[in-house]
Protein backbone atom coordinates (compact mmCIF):
# COMPACT_ATOMS: atom_id res chain seq x y z
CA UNK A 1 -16.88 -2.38 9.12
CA UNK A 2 -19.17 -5.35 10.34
CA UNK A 3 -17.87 -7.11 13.35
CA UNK A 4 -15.35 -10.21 12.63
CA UNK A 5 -15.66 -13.67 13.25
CA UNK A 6 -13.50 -16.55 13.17
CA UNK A 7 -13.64 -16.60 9.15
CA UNK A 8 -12.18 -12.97 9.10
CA UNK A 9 -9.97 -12.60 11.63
CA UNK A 10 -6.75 -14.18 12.41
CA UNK A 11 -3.68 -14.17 14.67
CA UNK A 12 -0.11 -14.56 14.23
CA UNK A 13 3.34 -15.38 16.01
CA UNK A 14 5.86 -14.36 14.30
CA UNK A 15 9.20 -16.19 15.71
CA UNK A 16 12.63 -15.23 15.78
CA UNK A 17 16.37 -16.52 15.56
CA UNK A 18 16.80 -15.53 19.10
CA UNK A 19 14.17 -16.64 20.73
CA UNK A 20 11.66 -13.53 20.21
CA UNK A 21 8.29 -13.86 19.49
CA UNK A 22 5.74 -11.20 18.56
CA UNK A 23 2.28 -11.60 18.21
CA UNK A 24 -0.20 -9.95 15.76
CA UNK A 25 -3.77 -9.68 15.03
CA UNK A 26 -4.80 -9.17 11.07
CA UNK A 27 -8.55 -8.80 9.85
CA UNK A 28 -9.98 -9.03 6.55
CA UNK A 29 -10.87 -6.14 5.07
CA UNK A 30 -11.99 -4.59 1.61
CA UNK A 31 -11.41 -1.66 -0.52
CA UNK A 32 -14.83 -2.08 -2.28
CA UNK A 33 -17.62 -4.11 -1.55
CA UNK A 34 -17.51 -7.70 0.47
CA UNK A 35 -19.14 -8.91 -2.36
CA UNK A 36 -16.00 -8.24 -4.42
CA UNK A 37 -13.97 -10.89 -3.73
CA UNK A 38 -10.88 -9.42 -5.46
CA UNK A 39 -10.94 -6.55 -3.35
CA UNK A 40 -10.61 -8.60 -0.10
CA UNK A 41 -7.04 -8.66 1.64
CA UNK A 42 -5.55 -8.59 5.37
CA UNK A 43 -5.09 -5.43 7.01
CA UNK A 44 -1.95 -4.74 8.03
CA UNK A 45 -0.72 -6.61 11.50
CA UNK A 46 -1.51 -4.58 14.37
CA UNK A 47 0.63 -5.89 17.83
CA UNK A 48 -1.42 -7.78 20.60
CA UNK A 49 -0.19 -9.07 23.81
CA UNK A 50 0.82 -13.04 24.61
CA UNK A 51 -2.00 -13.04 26.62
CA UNK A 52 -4.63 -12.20 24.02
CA UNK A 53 -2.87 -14.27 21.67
CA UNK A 54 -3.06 -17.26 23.39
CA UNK A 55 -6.64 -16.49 24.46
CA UNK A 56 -7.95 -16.35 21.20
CA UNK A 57 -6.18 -20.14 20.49
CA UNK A 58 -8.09 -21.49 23.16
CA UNK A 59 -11.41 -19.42 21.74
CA UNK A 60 -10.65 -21.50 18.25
CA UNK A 61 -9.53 -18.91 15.91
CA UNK A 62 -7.69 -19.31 13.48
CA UNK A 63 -3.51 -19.35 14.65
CA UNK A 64 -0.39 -18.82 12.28
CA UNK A 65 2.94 -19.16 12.98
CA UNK A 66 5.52 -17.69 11.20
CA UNK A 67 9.58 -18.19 11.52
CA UNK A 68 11.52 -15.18 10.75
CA UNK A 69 14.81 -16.46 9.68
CA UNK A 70 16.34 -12.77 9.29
CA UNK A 71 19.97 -13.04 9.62
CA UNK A 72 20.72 -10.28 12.56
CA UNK A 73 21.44 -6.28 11.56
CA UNK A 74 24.54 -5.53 9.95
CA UNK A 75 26.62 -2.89 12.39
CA UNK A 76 28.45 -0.28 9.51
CA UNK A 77 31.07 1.88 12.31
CA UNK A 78 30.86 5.32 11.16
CA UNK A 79 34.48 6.76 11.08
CA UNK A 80 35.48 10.15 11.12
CA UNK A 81 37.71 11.76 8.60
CA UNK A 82 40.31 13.58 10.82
């Protein structure tokens, strides 16, 4: 893999209901050749730190943020049949 620059990198904050944010770095990546553009896609988001995040704003790369608007987990009780 060649090293990444601002055009294929990116990072994201993904934003919650309550307050919680995550961050995320993603890289483009291909499952042929770079010359085939169809085979291009983002890797799958792999956790960073605030810190980093934040860094790489100030550095100029490209910054997404994302609201997650997921209602909160559904509790089910498990009962036991006496």
């Amino acid at each position: 893999m060649g090293v990444h620059t601002k055009q294929t990198v990116k990072y994201r904050c993904e934003r919650y209901p309550s307050g919680n944010k995550y961050y995320y770095k993603q890289e483009i990546i291909t499952h042929d050749t770079w010359e085939n553009i169809e085979s291009l896609q983002w890797s799958t988001p792999r956790p960073i730190t605030r810190k980093t995040f934040l860094a790489k704003k100030q550095q100029g790369y490209k910054i997404e943020y994302v609201d997650i608007q997921k209602p909160p987990a559904e509790l089910i009780p498990f009962t036991r049949d006496e």
